[in-house]
Structures are given as structure tokens and as C-alpha cells.
PDB file of N, CA and C in Angstrom:
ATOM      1  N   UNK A   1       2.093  18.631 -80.661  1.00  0.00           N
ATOM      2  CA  UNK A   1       1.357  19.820 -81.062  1.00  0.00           C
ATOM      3  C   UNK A   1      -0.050  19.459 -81.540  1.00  0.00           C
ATOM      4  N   UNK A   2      -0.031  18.094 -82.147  1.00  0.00           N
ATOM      5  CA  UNK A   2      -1.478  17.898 -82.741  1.00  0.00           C
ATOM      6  C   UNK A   2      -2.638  17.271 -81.505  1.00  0.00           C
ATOM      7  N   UNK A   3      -1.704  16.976 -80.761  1.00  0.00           N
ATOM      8  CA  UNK A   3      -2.956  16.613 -79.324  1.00  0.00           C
ATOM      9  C   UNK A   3      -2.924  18.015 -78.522  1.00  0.00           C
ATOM     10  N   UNK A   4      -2.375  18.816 -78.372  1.00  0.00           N
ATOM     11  CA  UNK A   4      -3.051  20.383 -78.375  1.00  0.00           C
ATOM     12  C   UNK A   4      -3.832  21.138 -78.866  1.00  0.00           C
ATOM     13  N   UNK A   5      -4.072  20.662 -79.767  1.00  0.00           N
ATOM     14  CA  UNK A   5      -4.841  21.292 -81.519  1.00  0.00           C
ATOM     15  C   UNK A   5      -6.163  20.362 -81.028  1.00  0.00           C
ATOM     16  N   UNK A   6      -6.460  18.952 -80.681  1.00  0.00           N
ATOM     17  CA  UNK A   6      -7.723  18.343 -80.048  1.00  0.00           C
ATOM     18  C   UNK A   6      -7.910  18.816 -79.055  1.00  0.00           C
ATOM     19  N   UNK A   7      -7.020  19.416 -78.087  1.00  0.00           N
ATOM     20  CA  UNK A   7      -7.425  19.774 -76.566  1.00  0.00           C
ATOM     21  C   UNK A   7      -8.686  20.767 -77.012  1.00  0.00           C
ATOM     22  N   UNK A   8      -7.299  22.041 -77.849  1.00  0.00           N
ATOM     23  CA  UNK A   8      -8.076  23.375 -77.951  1.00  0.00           C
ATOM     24  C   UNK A   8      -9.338  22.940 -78.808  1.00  0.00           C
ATOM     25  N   UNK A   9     -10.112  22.509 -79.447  1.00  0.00           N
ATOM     26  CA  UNK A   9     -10.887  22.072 -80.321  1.00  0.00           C
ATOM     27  C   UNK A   9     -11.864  21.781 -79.673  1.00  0.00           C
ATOM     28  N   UNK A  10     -11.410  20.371 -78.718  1.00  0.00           N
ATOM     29  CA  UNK A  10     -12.833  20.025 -77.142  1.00  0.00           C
ATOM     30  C   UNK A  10     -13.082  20.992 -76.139  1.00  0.00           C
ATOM     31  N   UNK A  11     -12.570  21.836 -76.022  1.00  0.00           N
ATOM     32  CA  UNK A  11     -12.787  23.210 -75.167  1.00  0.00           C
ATOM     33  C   UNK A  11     -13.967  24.367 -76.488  1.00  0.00           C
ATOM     34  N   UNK A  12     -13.264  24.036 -77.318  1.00  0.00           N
ATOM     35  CA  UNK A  12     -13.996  25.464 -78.295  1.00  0.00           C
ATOM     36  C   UNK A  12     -15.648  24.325 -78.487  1.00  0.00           C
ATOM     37  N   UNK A  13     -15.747  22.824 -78.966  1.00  0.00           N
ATOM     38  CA  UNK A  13     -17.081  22.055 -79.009  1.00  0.00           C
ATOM     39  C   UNK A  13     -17.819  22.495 -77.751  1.00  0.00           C
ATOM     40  N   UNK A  14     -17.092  22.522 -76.632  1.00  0.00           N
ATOM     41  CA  UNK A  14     -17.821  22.284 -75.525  1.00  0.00           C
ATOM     42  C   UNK A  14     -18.526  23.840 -75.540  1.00  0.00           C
ATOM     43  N   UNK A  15     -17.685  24.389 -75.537  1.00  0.00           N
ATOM     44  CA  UNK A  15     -18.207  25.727 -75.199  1.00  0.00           C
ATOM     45  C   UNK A  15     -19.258  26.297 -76.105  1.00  0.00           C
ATOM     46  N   UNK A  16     -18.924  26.291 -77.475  1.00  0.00           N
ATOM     47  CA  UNK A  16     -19.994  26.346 -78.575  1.00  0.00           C
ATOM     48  C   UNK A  16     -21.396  25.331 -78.338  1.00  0.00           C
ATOM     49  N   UNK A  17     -21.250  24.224 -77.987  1.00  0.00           N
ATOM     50  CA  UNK A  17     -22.542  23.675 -76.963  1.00  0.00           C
ATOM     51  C   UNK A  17     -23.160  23.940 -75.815  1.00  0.00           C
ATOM     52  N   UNK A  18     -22.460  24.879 -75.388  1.00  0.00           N
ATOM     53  CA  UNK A  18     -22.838  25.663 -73.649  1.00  0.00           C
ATOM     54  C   UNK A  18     -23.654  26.700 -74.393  1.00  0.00           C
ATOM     55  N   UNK A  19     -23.354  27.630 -75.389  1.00  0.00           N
ATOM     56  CA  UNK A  19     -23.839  28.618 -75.556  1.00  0.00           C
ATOM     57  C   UNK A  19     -25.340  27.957 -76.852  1.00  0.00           C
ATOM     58  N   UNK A  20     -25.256  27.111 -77.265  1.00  0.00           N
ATOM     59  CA  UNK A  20     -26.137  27.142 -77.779  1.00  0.00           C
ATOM     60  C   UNK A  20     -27.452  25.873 -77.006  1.00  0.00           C
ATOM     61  N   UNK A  21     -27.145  25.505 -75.984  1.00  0.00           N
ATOM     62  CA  UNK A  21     -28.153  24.688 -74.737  1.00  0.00           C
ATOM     63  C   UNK A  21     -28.536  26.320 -74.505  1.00  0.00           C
ATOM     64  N   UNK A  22     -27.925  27.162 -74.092  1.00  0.00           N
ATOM     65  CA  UNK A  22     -28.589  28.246 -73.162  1.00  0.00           C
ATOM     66  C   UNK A  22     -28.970  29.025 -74.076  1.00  0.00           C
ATOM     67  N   UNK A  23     -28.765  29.152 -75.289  1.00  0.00           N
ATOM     68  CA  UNK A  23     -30.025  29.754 -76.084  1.00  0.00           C
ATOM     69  C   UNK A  23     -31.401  29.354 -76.099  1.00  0.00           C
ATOM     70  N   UNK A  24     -30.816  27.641 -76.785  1.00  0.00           N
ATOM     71  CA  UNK A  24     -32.187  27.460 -76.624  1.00  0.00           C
ATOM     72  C   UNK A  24     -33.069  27.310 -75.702  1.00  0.00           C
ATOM     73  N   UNK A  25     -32.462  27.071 -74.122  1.00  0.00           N
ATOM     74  CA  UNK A  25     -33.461  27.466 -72.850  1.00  0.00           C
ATOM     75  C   UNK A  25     -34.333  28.957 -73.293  1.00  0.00           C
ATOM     76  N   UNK A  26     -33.101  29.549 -73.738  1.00  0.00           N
ATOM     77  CA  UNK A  26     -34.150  31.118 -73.468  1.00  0.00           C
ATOM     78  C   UNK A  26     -35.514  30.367 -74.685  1.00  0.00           C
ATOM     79  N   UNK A  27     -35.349  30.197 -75.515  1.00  0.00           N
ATOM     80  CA  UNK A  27     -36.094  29.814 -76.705  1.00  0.00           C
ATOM     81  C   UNK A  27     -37.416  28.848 -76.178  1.00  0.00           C
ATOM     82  N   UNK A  28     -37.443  28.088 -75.409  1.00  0.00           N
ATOM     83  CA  UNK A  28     -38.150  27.403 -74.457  1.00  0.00           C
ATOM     84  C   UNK A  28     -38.897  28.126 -73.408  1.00  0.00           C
ATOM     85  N   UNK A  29     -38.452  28.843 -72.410  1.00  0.00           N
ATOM     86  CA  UNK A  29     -38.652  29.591 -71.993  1.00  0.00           C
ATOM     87  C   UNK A  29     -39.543  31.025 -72.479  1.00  0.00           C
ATOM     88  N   UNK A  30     -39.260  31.306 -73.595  1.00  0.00           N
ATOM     89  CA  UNK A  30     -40.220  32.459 -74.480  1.00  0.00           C
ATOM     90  C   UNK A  30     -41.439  31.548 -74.467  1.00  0.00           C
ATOM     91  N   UNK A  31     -41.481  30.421 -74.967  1.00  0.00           N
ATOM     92  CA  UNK A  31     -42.791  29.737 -75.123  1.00  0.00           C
ATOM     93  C   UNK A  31     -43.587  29.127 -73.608  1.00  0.00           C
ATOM     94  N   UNK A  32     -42.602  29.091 -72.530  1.00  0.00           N
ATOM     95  CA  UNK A  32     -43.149  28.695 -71.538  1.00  0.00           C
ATOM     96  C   UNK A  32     -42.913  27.812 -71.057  1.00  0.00           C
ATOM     97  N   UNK A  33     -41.871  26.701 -71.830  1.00  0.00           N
ATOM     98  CA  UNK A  33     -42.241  25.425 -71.428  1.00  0.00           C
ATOM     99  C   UNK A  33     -40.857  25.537 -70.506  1.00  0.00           C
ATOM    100  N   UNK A  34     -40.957  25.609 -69.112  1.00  0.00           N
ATOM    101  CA  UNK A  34     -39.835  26.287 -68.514  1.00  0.00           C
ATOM    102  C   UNK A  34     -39.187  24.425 -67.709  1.00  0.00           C
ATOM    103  N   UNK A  35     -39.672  23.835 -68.161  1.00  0.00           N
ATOM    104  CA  UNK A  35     -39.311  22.226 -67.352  1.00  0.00           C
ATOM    105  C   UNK A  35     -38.170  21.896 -68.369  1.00  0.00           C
ATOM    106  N   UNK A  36     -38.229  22.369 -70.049  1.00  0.00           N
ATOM    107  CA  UNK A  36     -37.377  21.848 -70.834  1.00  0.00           C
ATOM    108  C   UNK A  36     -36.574  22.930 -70.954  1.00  0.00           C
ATOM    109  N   UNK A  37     -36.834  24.420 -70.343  1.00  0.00           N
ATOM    110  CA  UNK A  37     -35.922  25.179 -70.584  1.00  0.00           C
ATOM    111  C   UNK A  37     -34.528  24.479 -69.234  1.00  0.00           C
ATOM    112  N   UNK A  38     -35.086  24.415 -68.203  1.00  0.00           N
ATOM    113  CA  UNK A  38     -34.581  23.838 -66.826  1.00  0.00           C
ATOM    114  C   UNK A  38     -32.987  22.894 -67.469  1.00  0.00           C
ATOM    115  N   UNK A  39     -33.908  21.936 -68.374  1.00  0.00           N
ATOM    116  CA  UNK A  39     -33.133  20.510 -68.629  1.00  0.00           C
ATOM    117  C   UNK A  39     -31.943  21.353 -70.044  1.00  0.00           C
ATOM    118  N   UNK A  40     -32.296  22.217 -70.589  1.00  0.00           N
ATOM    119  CA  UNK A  40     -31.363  22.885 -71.660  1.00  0.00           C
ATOM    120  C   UNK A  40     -30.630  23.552 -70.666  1.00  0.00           C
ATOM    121  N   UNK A  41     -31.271  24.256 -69.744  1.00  0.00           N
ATOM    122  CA  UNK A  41     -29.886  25.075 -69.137  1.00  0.00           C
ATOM    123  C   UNK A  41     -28.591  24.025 -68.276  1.00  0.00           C
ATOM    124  N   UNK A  42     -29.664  23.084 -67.244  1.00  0.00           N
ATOM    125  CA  UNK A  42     -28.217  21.877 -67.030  1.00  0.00           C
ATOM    126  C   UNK A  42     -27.138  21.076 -68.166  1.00  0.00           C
ATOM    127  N   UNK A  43     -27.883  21.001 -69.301  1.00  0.00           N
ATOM    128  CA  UNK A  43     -26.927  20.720 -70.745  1.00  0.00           C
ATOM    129  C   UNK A  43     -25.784  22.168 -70.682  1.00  0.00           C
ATOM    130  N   UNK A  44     -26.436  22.845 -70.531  1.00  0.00           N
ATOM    131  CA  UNK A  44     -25.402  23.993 -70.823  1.00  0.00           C
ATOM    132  C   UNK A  44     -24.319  24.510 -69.701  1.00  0.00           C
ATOM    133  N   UNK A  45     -24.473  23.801 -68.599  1.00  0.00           N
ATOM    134  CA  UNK A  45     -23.582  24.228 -67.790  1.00  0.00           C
ATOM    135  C   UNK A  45     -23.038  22.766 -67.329  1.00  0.00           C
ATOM    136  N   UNK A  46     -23.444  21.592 -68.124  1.00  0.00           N
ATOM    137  CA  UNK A  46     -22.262  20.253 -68.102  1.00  0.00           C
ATOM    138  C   UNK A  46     -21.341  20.714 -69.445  1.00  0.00           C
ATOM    139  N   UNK A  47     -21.711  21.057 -70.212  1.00  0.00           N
ATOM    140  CA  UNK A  47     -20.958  21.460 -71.032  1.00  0.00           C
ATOM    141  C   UNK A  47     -19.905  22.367 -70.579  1.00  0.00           C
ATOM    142  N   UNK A  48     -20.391  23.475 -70.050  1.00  0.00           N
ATOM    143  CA  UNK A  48     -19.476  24.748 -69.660  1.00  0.00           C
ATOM    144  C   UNK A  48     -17.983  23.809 -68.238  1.00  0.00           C
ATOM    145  N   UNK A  49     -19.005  23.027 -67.622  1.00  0.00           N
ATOM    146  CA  UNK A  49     -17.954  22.406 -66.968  1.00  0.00           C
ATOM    147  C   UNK A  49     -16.708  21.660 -67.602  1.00  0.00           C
ATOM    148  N   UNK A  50     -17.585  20.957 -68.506  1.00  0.00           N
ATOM    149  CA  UNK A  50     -16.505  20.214 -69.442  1.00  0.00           C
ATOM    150  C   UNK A  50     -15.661  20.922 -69.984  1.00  0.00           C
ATOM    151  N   UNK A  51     -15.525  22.230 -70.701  1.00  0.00           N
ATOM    152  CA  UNK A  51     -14.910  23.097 -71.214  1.00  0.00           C
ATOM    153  C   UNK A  51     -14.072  23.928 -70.207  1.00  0.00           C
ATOM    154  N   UNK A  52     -14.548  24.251 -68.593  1.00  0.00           N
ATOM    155  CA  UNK A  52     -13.958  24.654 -67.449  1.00  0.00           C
ATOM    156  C   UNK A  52     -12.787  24.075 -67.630  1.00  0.00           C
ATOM    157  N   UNK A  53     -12.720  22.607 -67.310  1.00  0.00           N
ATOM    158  CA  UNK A  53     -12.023  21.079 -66.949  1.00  0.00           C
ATOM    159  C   UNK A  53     -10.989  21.876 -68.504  1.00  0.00           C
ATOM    160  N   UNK A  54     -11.344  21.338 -69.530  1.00  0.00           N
ATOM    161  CA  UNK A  54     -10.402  21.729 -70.374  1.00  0.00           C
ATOM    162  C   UNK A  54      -9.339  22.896 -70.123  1.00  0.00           C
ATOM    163  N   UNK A  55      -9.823  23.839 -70.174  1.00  0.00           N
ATOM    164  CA  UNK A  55      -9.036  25.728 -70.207  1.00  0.00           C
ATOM    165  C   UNK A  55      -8.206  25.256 -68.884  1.00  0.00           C
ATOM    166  N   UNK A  56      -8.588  24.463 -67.468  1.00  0.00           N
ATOM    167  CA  UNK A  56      -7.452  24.175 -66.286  1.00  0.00           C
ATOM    168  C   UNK A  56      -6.474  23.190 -66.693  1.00  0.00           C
ATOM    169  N   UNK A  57      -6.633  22.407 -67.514  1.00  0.00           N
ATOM    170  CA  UNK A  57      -5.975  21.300 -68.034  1.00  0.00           C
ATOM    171  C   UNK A  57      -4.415  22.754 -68.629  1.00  0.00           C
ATOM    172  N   UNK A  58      -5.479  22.948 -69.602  1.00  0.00           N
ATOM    173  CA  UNK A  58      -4.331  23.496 -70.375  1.00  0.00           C
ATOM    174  C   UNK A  58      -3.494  25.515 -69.579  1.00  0.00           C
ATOM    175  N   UNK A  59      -4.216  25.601 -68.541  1.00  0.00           N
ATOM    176  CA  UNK A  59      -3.552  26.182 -67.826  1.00  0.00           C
ATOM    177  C   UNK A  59      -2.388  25.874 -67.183  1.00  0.00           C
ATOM    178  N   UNK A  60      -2.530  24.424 -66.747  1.00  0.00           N
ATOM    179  CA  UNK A  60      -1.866  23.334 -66.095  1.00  0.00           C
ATOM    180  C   UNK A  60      -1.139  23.291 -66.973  1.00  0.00           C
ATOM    181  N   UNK A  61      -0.723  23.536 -68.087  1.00  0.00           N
ATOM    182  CA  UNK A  61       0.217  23.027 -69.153  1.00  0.00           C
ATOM    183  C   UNK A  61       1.087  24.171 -69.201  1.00  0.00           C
ATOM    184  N   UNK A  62       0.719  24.962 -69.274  1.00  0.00           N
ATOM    185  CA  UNK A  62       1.543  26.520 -69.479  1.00  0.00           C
ATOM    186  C   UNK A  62       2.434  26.751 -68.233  1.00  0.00           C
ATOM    187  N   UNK A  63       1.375  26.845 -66.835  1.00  0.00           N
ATOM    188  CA  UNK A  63       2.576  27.371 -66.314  1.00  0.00           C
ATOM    189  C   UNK A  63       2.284  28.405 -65.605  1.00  0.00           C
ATOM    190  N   UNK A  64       1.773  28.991 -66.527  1.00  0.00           N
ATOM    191  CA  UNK A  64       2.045  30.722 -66.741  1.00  0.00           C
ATOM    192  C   UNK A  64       3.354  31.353 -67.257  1.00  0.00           C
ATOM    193  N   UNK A  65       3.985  30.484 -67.961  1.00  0.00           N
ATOM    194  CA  UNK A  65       5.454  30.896 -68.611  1.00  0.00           C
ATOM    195  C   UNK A  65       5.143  31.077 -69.628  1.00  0.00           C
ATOM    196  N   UNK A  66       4.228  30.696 -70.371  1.00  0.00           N
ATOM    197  CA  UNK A  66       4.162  31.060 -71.571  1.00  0.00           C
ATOM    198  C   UNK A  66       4.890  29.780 -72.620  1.00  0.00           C
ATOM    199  N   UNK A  67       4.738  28.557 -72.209  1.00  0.00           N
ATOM    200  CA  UNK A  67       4.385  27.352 -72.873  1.00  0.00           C
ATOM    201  C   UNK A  67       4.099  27.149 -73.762  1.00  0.00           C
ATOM    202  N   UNK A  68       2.986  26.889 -73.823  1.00  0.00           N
ATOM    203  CA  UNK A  68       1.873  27.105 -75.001  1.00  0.00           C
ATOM    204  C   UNK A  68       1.564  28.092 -76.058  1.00  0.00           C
ATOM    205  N   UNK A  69       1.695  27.314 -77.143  1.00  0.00           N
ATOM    206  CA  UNK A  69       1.719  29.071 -78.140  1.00  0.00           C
ATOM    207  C   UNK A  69       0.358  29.194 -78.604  1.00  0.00           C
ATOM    208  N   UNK A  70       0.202  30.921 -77.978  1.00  0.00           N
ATOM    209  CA  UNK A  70      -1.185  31.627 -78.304  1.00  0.00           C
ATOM    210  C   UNK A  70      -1.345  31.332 -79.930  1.00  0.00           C
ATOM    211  N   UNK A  71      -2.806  31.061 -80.340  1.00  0.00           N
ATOM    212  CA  UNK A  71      -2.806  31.012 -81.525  1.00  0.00           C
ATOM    213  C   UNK A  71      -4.026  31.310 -82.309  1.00  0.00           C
ATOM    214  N   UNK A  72      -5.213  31.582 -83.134  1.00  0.00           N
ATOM    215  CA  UNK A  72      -6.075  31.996 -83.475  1.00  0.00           C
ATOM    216  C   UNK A  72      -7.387  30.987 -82.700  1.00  0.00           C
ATOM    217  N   UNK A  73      -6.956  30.085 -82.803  1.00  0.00           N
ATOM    218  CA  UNK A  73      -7.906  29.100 -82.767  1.00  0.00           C
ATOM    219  C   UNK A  73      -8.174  29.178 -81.183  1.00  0.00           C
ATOM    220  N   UNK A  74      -6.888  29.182 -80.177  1.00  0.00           N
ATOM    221  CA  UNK A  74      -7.042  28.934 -78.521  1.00  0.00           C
ATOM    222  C   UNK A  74      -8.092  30.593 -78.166  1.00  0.00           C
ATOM    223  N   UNK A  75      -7.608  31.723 -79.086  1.00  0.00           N
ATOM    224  CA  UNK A  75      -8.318  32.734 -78.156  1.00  0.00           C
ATOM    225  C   UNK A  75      -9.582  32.651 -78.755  1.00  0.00           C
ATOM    226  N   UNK A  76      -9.411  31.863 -79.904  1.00  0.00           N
ATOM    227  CA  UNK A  76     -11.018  31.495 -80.322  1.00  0.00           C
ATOM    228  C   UNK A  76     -11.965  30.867 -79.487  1.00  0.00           C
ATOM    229  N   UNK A  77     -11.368  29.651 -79.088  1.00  0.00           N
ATOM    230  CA  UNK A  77     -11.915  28.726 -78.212  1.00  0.00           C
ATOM    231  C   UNK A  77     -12.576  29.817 -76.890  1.00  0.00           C
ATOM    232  N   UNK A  78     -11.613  30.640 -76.481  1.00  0.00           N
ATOM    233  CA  UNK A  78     -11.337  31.343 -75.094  1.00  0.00           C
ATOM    234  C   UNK A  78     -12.410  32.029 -75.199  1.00  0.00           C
ATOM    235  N   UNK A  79     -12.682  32.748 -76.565  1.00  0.00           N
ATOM    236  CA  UNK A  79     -14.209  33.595 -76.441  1.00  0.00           C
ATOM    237  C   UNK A  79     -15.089  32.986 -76.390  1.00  0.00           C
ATOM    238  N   UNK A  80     -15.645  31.775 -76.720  1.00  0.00           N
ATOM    239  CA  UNK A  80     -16.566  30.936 -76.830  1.00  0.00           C
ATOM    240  C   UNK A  80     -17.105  30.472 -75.190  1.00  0.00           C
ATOM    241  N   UNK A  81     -16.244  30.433 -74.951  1.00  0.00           N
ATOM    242  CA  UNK A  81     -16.154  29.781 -73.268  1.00  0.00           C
ATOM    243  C   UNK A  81     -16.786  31.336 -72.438  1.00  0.00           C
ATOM    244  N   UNK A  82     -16.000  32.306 -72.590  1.00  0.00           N
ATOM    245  CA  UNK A  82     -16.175  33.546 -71.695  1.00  0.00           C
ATOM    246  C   UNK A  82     -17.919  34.051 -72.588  1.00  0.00           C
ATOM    247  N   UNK A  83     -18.305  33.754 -73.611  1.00  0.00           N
ATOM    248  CA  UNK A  83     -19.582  33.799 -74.473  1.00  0.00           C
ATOM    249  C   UNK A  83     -20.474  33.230 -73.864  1.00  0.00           C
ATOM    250  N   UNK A  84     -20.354  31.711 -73.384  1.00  0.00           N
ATOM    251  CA  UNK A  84     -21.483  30.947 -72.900  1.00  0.00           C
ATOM    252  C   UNK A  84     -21.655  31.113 -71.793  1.00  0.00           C
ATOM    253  N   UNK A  85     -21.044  31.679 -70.927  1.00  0.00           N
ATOM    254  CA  UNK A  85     -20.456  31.771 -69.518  1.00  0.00           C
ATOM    255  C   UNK A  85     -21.483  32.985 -68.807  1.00  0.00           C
ATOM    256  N   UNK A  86     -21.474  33.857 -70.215  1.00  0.00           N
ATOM    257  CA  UNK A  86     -22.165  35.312 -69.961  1.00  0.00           C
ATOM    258  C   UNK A  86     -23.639  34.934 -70.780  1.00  0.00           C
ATOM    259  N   UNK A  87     -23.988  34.281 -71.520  1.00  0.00           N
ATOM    260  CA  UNK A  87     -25.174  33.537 -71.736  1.00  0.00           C
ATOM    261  C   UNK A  87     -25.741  32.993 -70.985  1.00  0.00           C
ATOM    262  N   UNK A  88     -25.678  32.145 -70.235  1.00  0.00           N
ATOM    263  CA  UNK A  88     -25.546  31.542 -68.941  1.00  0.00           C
ATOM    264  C   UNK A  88     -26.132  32.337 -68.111  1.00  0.00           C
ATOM    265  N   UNK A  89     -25.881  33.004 -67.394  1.00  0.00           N
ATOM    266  CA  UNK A  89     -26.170  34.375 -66.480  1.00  0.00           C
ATOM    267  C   UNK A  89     -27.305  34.954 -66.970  1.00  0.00           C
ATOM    268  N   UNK A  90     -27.563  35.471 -68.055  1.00  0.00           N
ATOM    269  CA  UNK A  90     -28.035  36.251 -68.931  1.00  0.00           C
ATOM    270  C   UNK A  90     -29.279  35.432 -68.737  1.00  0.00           C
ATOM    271  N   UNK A  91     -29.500  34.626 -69.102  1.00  0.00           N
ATOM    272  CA  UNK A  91     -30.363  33.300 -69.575  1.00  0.00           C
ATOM    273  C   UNK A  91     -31.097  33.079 -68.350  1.00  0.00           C
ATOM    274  N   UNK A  92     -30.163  32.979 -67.298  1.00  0.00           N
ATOM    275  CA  UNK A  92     -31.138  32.043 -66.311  1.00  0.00           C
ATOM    276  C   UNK A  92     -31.790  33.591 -65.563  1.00  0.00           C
ATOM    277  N   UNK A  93     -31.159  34.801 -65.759  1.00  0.00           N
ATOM    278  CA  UNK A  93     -32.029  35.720 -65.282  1.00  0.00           C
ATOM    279  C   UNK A  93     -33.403  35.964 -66.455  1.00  0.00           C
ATOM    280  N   UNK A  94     -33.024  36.306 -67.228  1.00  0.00           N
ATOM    281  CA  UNK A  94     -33.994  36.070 -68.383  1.00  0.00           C
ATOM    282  C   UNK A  94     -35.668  34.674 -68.163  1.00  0.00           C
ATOM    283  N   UNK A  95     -34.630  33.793 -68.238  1.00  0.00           N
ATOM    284  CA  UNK A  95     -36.043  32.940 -67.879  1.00  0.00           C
ATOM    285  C   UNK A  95     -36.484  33.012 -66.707  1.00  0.00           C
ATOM    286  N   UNK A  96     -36.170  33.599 -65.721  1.00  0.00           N
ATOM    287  CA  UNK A  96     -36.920  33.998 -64.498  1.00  0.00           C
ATOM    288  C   UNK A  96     -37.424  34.927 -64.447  1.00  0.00           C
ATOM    289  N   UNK A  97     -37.538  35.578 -65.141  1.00  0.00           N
ATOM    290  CA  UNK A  97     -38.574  37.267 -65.714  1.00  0.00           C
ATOM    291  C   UNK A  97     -39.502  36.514 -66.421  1.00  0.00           C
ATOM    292  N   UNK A  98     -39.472  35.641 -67.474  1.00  0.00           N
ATOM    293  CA  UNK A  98     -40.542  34.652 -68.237  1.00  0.00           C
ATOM    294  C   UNK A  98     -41.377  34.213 -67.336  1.00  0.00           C
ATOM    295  N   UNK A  99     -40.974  33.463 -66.100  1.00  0.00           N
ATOM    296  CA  UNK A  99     -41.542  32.671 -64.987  1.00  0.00           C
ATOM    297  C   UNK A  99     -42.494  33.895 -64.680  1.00  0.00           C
ATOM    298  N   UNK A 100     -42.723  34.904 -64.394  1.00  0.00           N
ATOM    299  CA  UNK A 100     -42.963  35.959 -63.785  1.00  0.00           C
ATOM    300  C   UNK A 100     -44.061  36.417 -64.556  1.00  0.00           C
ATOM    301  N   UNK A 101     -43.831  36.543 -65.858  1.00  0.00           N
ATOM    302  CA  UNK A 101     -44.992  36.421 -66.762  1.00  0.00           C
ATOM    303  C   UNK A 101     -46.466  36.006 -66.934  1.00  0.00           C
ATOM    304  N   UNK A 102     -47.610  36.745 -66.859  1.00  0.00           N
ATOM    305  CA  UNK A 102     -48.567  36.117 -66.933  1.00  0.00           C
ATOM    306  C   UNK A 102     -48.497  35.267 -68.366  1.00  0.00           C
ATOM    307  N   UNK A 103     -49.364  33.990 -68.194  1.00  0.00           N
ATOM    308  CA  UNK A 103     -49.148  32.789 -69.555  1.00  0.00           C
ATOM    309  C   UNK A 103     -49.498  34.059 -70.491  1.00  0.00           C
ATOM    310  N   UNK A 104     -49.186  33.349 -71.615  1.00  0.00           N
ATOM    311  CA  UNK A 104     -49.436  34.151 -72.891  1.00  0.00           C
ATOM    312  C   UNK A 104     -50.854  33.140 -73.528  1.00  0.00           C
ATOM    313  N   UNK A 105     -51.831  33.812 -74.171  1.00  0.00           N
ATOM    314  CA  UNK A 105     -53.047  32.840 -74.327  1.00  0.00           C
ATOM    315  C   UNK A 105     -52.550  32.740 -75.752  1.00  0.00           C
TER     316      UNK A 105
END
């Protein structure tokens, strides 16, 4: 049970690092500097992979029988992931409206 409790934990890090790389792209991106927004958004979607890799792992574990017991922390993790996921999206349309932008003096 306690190497389940690390699974769910490296899925909820990862994902809480997906969403906050693709903030700060947008945050980069407001200012312009769209080469380091570029390099924050690939942080944020090795992350999101890493966290992908996790949630199949532990899909892989269940079944779909219902295995694994739901618990505060896994649907915690679960929003975090479906959070950065939609950040993500959000973000890279976002900084392509920035791109579009005349510079700001």
C-alpha cells in the first residue's frame, strides 16, 4: 500500500510541475520572450508525459475491477493531471495570440 501512496504522489509532483512549466510559459510569453516560453512549455509536457506513464501504470494495476482503492489523494492527483492537461492547450493557444502581438515598447 505504501509503494502506491509513492506511485500516486509521482503522478500528483509530475502533474503539479506540468501545470506550473505552462504557467510560467504563459508568464514568458506576456513579456515576449517566446524562445523561453517554447523551452517552459516542453518542461511541461515531459512532465505531463511522465505523469501520463504514471495514471497507465496504475490503470494497469486496477484492471478496471476496481483494485485499487479510490482515495482523496489519487482523485487529487487525477485533477492535477486533467488541470495541466487543459493548461497546456490553453497556453500554447494563448502564447500564439502573444506571437501575433505587435512588441509592446
Amino acid at each position: 500500500m505504501e509503494e502506491l501512496e509513492t506511485i500516486i504522489m509521482e503522478l500528483l509532483v509530475n502533474a503539479g510541475a506540468a501545470r506550473s512549466q505552462a504557467l510560467t510559459a504563459l508568464q514568458m510569453a506576456r513579456k515576449g520572450d517566446f524562445d523561453d516560453a517554447e523551452k517552459a512549455m516542453e518542461e511541461s509536457r515531459e512532465f505531463v508525459k511522465a505523469a501520463h506513464k504514471i495514471q497507465t501504470q496504475l490503470i494497469g494495476l486496477d484492471e478496471g475491477t476496481g483494485k485499487l482503492p479510490v482515495n482523496l489523494i489519487t482523485v487529487h492527483s487525477q485533477d492535477h493531471l486533467m488541470n495541466a492537461m487543459v493548461i497546456q492547450d490553453l497556453a500554447d493557444d494563448l502564447i500564439e495570440i502573444y506571437r501575433r502581438l505587435p512588441p509592446r515598447a
